[in-house]
C-alpha atoms as a PDB file:
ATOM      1  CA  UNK A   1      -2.405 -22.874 -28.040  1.00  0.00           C
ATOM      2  CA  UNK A   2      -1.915 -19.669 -25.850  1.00  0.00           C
ATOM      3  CA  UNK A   3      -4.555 -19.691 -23.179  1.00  0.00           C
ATOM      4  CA  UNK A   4      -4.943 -15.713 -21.503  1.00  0.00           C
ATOM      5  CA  UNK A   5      -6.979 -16.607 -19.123  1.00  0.00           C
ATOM      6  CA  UNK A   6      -4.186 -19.096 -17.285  1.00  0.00           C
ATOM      7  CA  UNK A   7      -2.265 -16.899 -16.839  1.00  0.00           C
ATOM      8  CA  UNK A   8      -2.938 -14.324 -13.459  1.00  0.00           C
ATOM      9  CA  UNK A   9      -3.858 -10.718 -14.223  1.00  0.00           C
ATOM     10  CA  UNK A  10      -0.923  -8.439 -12.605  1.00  0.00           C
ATOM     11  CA  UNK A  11      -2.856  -6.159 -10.527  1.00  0.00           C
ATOM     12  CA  UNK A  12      -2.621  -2.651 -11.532  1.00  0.00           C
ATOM     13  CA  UNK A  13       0.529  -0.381  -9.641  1.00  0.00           C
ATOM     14  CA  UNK A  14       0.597   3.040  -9.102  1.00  0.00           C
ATOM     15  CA  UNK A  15       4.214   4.390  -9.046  1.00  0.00           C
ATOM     16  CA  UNK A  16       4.746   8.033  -7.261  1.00  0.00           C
ATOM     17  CA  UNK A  17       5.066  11.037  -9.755  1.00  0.00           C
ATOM     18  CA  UNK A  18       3.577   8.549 -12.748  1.00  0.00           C
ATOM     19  CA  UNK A  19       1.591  10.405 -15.562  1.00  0.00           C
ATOM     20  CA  UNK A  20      -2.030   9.987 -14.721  1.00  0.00           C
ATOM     21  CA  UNK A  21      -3.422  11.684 -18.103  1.00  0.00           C
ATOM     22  CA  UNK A  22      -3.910   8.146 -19.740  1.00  0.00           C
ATOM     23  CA  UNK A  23      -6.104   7.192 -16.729  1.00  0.00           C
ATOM     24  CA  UNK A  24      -9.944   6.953 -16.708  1.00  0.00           C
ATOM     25  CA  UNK A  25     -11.752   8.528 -13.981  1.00  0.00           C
ATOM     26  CA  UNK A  26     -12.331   4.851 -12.180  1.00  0.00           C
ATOM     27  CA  UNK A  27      -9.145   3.672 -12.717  1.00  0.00           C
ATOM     28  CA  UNK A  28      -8.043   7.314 -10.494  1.00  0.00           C
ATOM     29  CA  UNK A  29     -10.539   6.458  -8.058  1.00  0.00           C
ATOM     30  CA  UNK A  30      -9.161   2.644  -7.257  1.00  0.00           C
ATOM     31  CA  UNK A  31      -5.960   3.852  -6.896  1.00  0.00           C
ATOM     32  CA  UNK A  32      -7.064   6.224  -4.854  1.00  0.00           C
ATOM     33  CA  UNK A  33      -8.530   3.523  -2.497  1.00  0.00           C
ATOM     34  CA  UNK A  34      -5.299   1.584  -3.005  1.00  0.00           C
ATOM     35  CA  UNK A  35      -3.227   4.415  -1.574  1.00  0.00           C
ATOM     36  CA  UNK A  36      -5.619   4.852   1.336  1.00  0.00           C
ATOM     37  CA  UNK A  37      -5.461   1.460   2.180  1.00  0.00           C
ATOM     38  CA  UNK A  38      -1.881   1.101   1.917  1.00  0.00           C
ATOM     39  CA  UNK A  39      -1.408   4.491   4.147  1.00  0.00           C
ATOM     40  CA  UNK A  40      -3.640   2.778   6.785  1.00  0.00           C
ATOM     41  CA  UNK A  41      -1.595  -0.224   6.747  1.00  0.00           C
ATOM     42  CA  UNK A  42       1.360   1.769   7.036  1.00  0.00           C
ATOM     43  CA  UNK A  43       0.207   3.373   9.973  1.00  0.00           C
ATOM     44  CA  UNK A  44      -0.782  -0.129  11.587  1.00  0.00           C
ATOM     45  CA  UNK A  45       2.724  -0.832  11.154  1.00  0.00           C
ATOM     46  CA  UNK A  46       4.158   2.230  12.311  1.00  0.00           C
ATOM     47  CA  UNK A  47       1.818   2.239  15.597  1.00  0.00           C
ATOM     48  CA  UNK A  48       2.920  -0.969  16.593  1.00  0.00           C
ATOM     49  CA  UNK A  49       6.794  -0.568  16.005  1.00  0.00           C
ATOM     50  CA  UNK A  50       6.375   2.872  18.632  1.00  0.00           C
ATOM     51  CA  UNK A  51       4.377  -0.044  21.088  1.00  0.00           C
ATOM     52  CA  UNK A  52       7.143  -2.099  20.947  1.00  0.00           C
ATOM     53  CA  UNK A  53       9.847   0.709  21.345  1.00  0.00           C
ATOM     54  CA  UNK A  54       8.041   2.085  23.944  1.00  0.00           C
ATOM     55  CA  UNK A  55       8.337  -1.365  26.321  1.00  0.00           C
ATOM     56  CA  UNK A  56      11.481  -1.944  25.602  1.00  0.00           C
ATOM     57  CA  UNK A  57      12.276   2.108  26.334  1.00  0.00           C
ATOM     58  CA  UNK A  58      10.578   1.382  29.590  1.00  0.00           C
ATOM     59  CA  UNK A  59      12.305  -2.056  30.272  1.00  0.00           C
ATOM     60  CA  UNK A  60      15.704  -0.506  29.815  1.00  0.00           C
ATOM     61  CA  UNK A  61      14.577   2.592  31.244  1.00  0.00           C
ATOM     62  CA  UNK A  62      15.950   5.440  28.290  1.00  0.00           C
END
């Protein structure tokens, strides 16, 4: 017998330019949290790839 609950929920993906008219209101708003979060991290990232160029700019002297 097919059990659905076995089996892990995909979580919900928001894809750039995707038609949002089907949406609910909430389901707007989580992605909207998603896409903040996911900026944030991105920024994380981004901050720590300009540390690292930075000391080795300095070590090398560019």
């Amino acid at each position: 017998m097919f059990n659905e609950d076995a089996e892990p929920r995909k979580k919900s993906t928001h894809e750039i330019g995707q038609d949002l008219s089907p949406l609910a209101i909430a389901e707007i708003d989580e992605r909207i949290e998603q896409l903040h979060a996911e900026i944030a991290r991105l920024a994380e990232a981004r901050a720590r790839k300009l540390s690292t160029q930075a000391a080795a700019d300095a070590l090398f002297k560019r």
